[in-house]
Protein backbone atom coordinates (compact mmCIF):
# COMPACT_ATOMS: atom_id res chain seq x y z
CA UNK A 1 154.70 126.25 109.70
CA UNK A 2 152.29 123.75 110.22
CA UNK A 3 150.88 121.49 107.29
CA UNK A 4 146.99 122.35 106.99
CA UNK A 5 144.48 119.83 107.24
CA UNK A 6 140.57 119.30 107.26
CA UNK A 7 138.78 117.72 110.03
CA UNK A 8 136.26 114.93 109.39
CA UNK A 9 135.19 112.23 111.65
CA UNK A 10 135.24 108.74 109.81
CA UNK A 11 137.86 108.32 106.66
CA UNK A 12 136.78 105.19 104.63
CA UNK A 13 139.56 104.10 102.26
CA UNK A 14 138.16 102.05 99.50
CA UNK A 15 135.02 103.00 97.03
CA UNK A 16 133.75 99.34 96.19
CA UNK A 17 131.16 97.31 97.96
CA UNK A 18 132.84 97.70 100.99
CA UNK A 19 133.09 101.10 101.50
CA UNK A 20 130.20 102.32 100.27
CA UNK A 21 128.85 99.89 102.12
CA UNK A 22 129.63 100.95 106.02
CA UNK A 23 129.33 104.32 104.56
CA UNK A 24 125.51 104.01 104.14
CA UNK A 25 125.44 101.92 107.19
CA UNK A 26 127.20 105.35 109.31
CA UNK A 27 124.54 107.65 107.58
CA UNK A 28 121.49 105.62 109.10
CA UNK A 29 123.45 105.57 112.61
CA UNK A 30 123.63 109.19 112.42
CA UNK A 31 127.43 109.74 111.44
CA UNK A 32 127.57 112.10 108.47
CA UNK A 33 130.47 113.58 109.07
CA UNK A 34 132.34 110.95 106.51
CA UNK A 35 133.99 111.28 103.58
CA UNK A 36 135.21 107.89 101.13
CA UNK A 37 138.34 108.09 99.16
CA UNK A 38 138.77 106.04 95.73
CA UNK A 39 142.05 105.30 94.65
CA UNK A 40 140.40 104.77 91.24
CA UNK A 41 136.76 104.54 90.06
CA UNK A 42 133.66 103.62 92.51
CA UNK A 43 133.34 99.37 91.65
CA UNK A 44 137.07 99.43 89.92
CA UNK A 45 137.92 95.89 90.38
CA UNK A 46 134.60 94.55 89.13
CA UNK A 47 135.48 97.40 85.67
CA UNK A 48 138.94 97.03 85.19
CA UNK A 49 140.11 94.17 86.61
CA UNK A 50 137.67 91.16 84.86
CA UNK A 51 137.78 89.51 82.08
CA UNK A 52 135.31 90.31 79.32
CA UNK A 53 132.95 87.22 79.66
CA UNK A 54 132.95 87.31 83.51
CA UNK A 55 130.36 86.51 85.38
CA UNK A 56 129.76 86.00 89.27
CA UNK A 57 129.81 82.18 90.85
CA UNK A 58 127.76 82.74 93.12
CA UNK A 59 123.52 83.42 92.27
CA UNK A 60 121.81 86.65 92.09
CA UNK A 61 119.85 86.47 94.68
CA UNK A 62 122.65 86.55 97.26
CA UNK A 63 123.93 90.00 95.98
CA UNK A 64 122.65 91.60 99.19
CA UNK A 65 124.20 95.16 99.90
CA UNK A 66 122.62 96.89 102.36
CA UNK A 67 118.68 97.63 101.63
CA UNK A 68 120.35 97.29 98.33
CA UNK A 69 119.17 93.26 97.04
CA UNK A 70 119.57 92.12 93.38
CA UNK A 71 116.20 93.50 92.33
CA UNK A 72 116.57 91.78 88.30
CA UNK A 73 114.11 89.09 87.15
CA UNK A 74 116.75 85.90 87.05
CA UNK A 75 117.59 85.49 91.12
CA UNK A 76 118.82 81.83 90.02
CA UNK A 77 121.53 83.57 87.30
CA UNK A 78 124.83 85.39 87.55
CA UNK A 79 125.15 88.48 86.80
CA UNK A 80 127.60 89.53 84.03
CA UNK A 81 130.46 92.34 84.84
CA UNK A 82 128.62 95.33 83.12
CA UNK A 83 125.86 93.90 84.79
CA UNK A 84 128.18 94.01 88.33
CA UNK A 85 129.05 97.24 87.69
CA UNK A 86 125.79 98.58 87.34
CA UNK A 87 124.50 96.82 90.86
CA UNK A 88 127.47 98.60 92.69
CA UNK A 89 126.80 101.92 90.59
CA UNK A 90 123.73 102.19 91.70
CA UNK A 91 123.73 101.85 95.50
CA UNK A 92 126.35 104.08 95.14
CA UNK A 93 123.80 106.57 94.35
CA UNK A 94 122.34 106.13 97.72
CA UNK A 95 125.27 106.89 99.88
CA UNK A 96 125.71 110.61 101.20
CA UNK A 97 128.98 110.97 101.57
CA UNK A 98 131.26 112.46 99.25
CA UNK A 99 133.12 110.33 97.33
CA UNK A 100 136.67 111.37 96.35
CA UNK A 101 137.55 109.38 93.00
CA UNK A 102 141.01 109.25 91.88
CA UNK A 103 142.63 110.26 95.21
CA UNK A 104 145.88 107.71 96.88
CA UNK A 105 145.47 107.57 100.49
CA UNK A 106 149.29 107.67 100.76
CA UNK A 107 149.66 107.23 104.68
CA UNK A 108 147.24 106.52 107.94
CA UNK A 109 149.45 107.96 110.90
CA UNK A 110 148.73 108.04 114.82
CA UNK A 111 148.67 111.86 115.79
CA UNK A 112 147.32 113.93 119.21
CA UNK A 113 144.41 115.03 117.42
CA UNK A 114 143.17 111.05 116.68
CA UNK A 115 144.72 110.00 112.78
CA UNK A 116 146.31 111.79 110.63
CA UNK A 117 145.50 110.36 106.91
CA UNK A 118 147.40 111.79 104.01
CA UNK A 119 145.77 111.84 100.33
CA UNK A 120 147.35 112.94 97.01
CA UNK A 121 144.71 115.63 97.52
CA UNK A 122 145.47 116.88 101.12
CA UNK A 123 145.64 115.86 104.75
CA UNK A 124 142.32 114.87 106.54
CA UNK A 125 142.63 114.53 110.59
CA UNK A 126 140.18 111.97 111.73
CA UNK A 127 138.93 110.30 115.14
CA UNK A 128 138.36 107.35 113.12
CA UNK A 129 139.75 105.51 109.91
CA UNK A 130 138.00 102.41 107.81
CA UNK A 131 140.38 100.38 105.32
CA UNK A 132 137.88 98.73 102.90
CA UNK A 133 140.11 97.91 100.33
CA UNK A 134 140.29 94.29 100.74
CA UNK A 135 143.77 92.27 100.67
CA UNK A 136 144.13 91.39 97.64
CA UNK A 137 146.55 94.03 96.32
CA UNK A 138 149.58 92.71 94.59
CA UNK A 139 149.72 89.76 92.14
CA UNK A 140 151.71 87.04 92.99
CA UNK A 141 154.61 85.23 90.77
CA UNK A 142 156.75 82.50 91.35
CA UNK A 143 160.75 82.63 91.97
CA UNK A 144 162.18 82.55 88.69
CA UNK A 145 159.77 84.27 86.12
CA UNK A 146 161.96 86.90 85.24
CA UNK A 147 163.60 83.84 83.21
CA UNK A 148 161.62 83.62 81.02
CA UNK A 149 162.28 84.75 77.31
CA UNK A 150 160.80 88.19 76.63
CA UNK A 151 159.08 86.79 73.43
CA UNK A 152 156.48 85.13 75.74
CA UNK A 153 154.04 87.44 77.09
CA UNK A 154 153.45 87.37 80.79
CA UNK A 155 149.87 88.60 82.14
CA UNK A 156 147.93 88.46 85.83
CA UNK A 157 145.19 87.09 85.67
CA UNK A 158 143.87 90.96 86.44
CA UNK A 159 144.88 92.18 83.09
CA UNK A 160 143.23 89.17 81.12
CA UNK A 161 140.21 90.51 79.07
CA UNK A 162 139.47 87.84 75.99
CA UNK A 163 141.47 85.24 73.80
CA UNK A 164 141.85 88.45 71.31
CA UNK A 165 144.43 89.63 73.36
CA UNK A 166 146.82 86.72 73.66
CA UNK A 167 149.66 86.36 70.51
CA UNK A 168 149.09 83.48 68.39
CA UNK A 169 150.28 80.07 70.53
CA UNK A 170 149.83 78.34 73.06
CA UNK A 171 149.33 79.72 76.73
CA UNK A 172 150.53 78.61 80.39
CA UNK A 173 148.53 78.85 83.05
CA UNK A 174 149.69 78.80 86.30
CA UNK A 175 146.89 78.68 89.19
CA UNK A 176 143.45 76.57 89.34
CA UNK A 177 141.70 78.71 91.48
CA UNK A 178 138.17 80.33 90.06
CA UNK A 179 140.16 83.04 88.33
CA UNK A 180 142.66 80.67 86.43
CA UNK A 181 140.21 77.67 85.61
CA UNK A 182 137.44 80.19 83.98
CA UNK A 183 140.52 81.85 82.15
CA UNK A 184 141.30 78.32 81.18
CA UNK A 185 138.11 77.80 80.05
CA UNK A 186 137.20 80.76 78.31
CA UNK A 187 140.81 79.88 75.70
CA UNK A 188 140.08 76.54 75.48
CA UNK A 189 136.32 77.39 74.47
CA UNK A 190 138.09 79.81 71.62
CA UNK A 191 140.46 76.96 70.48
CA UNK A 192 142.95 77.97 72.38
CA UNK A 193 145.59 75.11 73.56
CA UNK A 194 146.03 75.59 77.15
CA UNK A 195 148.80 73.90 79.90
CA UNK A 196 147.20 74.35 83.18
CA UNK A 197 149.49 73.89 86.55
CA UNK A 198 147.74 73.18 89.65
CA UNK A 199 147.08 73.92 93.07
CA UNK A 200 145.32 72.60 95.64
CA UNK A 201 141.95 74.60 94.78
CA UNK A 202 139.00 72.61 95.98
CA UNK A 203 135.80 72.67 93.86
CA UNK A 204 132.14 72.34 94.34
CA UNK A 205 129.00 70.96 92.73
CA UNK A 206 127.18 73.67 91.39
CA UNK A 207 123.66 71.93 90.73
CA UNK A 208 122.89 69.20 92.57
CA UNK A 209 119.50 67.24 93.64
CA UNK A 210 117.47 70.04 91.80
CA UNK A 211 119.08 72.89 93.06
CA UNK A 212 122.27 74.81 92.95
CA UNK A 213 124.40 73.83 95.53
CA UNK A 214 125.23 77.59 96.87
CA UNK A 215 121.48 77.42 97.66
CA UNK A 216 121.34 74.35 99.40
CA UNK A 217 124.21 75.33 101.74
CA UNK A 218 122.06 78.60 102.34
CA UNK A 219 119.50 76.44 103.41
CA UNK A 220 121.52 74.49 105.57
CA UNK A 221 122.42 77.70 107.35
CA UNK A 222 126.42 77.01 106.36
CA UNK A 223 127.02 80.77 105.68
CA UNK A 224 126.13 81.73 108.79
CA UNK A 225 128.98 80.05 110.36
CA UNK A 226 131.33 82.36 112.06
CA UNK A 227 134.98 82.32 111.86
CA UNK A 228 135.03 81.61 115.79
CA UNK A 229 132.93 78.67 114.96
CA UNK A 230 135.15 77.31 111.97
CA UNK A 231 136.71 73.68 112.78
CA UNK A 232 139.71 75.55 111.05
CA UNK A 233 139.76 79.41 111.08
CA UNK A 234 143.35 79.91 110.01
CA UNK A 235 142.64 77.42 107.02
CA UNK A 236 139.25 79.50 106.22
CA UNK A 237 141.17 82.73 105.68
CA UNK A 238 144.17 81.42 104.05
CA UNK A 239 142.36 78.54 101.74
CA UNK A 240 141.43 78.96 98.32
CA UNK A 241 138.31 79.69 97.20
CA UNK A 242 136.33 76.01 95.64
CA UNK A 243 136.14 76.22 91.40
CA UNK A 244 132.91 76.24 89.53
CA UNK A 245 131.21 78.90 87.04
CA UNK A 246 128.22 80.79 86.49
CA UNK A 247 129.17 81.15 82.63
CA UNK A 248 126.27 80.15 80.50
CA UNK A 249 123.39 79.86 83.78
CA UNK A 250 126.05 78.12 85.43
CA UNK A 251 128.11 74.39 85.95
CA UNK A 252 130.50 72.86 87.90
CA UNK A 253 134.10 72.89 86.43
CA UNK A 254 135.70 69.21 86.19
CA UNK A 255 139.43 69.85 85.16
CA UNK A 256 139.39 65.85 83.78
CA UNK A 257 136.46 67.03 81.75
CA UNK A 258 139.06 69.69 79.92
CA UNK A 259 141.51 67.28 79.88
CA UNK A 260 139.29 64.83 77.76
CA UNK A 261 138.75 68.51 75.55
CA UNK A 262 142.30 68.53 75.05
CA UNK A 263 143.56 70.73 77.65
CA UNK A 264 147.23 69.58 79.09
CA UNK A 265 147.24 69.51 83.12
CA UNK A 266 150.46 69.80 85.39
CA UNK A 267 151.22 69.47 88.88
CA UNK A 268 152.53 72.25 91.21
CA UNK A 269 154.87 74.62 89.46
CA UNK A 270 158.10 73.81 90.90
CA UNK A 271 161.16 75.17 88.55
CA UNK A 272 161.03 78.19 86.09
CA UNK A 273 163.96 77.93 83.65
CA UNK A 274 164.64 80.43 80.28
CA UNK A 275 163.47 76.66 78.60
CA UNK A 276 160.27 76.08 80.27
CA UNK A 277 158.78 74.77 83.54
CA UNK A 278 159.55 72.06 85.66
CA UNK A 279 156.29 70.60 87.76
CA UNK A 280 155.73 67.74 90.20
CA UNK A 281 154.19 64.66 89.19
CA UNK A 282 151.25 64.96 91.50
CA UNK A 283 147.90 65.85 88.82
CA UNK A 284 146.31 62.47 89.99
CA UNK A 285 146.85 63.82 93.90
CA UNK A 286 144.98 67.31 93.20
CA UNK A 287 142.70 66.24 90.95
CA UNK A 288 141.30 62.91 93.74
CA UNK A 289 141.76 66.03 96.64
CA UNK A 290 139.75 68.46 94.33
CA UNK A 291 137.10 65.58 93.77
CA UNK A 292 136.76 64.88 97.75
CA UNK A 293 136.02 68.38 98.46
CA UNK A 294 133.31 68.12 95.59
CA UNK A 295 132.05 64.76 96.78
CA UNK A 296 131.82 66.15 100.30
CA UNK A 297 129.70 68.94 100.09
CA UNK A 298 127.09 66.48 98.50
CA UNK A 299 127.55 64.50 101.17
CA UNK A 300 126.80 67.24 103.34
CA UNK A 301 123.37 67.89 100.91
CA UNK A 302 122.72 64.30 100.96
CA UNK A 303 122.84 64.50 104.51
CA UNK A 304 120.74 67.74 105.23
CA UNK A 305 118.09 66.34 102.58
CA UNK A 306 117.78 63.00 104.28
CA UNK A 307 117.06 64.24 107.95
CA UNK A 308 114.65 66.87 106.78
CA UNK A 309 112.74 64.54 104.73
CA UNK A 310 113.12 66.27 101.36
CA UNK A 311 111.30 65.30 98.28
CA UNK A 312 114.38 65.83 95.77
CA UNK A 313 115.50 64.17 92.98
CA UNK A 314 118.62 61.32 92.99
CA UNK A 315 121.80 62.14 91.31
CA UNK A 316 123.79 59.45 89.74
CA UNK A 317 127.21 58.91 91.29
CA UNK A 318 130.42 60.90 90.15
CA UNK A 319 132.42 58.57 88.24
CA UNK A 320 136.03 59.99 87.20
CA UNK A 321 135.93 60.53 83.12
CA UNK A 322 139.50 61.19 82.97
CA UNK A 323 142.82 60.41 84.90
CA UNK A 324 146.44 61.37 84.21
CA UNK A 325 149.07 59.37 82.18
CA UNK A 326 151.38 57.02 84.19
CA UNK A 327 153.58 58.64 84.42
CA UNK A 328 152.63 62.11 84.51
CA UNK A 329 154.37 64.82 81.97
CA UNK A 330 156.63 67.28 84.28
CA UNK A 331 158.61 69.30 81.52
CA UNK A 332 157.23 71.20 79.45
CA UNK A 333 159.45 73.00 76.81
CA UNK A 334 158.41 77.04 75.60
CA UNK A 335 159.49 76.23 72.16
CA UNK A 336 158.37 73.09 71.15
CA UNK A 337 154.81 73.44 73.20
CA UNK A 338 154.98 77.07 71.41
CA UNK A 339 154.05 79.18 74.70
CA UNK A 340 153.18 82.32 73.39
CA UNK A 341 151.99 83.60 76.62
CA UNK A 342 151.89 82.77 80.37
CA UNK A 343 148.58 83.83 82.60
CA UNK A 344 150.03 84.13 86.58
CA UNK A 345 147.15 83.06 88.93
CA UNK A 346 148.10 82.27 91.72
CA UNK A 347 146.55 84.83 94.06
CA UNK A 348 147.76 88.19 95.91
CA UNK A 349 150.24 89.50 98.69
CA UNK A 350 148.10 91.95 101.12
CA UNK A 351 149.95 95.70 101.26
CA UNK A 352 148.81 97.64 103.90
CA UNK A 353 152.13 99.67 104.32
CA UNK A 354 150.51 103.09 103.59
CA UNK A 355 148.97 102.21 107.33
CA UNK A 356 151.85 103.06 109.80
CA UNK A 357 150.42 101.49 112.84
CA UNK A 358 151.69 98.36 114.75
CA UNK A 359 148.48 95.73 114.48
CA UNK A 360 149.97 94.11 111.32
CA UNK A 361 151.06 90.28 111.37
CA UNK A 362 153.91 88.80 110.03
CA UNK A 363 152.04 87.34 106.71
CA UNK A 364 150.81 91.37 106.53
CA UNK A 365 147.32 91.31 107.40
CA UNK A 366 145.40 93.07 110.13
CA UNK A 367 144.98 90.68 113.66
CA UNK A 368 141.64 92.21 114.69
CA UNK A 369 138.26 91.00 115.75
CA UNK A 370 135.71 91.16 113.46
CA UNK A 371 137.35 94.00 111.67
CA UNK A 372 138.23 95.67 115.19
CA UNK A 373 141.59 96.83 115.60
CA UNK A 374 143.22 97.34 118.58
CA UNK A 375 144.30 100.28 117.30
CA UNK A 376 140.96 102.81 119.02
CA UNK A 377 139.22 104.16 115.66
CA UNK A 378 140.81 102.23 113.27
CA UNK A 379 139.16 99.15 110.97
CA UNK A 380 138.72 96.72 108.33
CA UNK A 381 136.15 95.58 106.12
CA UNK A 382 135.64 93.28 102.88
CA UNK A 383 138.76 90.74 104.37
CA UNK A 384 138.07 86.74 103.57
CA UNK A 385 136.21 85.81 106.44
CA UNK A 386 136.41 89.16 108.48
CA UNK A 387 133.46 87.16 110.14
CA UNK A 388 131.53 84.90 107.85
CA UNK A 389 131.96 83.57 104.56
CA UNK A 390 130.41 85.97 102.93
CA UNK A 391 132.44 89.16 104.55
CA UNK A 392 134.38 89.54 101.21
CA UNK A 393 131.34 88.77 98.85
CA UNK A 394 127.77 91.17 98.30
CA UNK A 395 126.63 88.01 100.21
CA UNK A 396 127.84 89.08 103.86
CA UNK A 397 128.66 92.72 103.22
CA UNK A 398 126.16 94.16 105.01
CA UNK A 399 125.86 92.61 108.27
CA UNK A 400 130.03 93.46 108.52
CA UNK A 401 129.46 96.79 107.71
CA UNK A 402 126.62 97.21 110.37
CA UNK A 403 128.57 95.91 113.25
CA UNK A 404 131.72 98.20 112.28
CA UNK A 405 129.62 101.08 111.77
CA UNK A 406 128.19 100.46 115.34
CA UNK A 407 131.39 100.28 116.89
CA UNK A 408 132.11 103.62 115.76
CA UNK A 409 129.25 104.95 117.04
CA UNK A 410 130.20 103.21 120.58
CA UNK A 411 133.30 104.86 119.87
CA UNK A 412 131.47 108.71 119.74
CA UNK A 413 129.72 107.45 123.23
CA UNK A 414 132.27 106.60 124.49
CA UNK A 415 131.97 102.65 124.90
CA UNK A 416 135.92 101.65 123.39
CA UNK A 417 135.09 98.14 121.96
CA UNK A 418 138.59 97.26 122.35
CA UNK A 419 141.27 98.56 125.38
CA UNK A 420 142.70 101.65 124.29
CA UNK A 421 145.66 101.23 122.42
CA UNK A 422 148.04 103.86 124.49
CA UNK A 423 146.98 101.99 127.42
CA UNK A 424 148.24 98.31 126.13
CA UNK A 425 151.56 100.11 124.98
CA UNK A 426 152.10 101.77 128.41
CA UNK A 427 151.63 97.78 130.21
CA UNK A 428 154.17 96.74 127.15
CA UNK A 429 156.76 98.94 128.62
CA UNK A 430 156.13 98.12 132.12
CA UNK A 431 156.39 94.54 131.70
CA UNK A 432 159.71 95.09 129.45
CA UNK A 433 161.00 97.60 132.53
CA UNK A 434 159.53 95.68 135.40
């Protein structure tokens, strides 16, 4: 007997901005026959998965979903998480399509009839399949943290919520990227003692010459640079994100500033031990590459402001407040520091293995073009720059969603934007036969 299924022709896999995104994007191109599945709750991530005093980095006025803008009276701020929430909430109000909450898309197949995608709630058969979940799926931890004594609590930066939460002591860090320096700052700023091991997370001015830097680079037309155009592609997909904060209207983050505060910096995590962690002496290294980054993109403002003849005001020149003890500290010791808890940032694994199709690389990500599989019918949306820097942010959402949601339409024409994937297979086996 044959398993029963429903017909439909678009699946989208992922309720956040995304999804709901090229959803409403398919509805204005005339493709209604859609449906959205949502492992969890329409804008999850943005509910469940941020601290309480989170706020976005990046200004208002760039939240840009489609004929969806940030419509508030503070286009300079940074919207809190509630207030996140709310923005995604409410354009989800505009999109037709039914929205399955709550429902595991538990495996995209290749059939006869186009894809065959089954849910914890049925089977759907589909001519064409969007993942819009992202990659950032599964927390990552170093070798060696199962050594660790049980007393000490052990937390991804996805499950922090306030200082409340953390037992009594002091807490490990482990990650400087956005995530693990605002952590860092929100338990310092409750009296917290923090040890924070680094990376090689850049960071970025966040006012400068009268106006915040993401604004200036706006100006200067940097996020429309594509990913074909990058002087470094690979590095643009797999770098981390540059640290700074919209907490309190906004600042830049300076990690010698919270080492002046009292915070205690480490280099790269190296050894986990039932004792405590081992690091490499090499704070001075990421904190002078951190600070080039920084002093580069005002270089790049400096620049911009001097050829266009701006009128805006000087800044004085950084000056270091802060560098590391010769030599540095590498040991630090759970019991005498009194750990109490350690905070994992350092960033996710991609898991796409529900998707049983062959366009997957050997890090685990999609190799596509824009979000175009060579897979016929199948696609991405909401990767780090799918096209632009802004393809994983409200900022670029939009125009990503457009161009996938025209390729399916190509697709119903039939225009293929991509050779047909039964055709590349059969000149695979003719070249392996020939």
């Amino acid at each position: 007997m044959k398993n029963e299924y429903k017909r439909v022709e678009v699946v989208i896999i992922g309720g956040g901005q995304a999804g709901l995104s090229v959803s409403y994007q398919l509805s204005k191109y005339g493709v209604t026959d859609q449906v959205i599945f949502e492992k969890n709750r329409v804008a999850h991530s943005w509910r469940e998965e941020r601290w309480d005093s989170f706020c976005l980095v990046t200004p208002n006025f760039q939240c840009r979903l489609p004929e969806h803008p940030y419509d508030g009276d503070d286009p300079d701020g940074f919207m809190l998480k509630d207030e996140i929430v709310d923005y995604v909430e409410r354009f989800a109000q505009k999109v037709t399509a039914p929205i399955h909450e709550g429902v595991t898309v538990l495996s995209v197949r290749e059939s006869d009839l186009g894809y065959e995608v089954e849910t914890s709630i049925g089977t759907w058969i589909c001519q064409n399949v969007v993942s819009a979940i992202g990659s950032f799926h599964i927390p990552m931890r170093p070798e060696g943290f199962d050594r660790i004594p049980s007393r000490i609590q052990q937390i991804f930066a996805t499950e922090y919520r306030n200082p409340e939460q953390i037992p009594q002591g002091a807490v490990a860090i482990v990650g400087n990227g956005q995530s693990g320096c605002q952590i860092a700052e929100d338990l310092q700023l409750a009296g917290r003692q923090v040890h924070l091991y680094l990376g090689n997370a850049p960071r970025s001015p966040r006012k400068y010459r009268g106006k915040d830097a993401v604004a200036w680079l706006e100006e200067m037309g940097y996020y429309e640079t594509c990913y074909d155009e990058h002087p470094d592609p690979e590095k643009a997909r797999g770098g981390t994100n540059h640290y700074l904060t919209g907490r309190d209207g906004g600042r830049e983050i300076d990690l010698r500033r919270f080492a002046l505060d009292g915070m205690k910096l480490y280099g790269y995590l190296e050894e986990v031990t039932e004792k405590g962690f081992r690091s490499r002496p090499d704070v001075k290294e990421k904190l002078d590459k951190a600070d080039r980054s920084y002093l580069g993109i005002c270089q790049r403002i400096d620049d911009y402001i001097a050829a266009k003849g701006i009128d805006a005001p000087e800044e004085p020149p950084y000056v270091p407040c802060w560098t590391p003890p010769s030599p540095e500290e590498t040991e630090l010791d759970f019991e005498t520091a009194d750990i109490s808890c350690v905070i994992w940032c350092l960033g996710f694994k991609p898991d796409f293995s529900f998707i049983e199709i062959d366009i997957f690389d050997r890090r685990g990500l999609p190799e596509h073009k824009r979000g175009v599989t060579e897979a016929p019918g199948l696609f991405f949306l909401g990767l780090p720059w799918l096209h632009t820097w802004g393809s994983s942010r409200f900022a670029g959402i939009a125009e990503d969603a457009t161009h996938i949601a025209q390729a399916i339409v190509k697709r119903r024409n039939g225009v293929e934007p991509w050779p047909a994937l039964q055709r590349m297979k059969a000149e695979a086996i003719g070249a392996e036969t020939a």
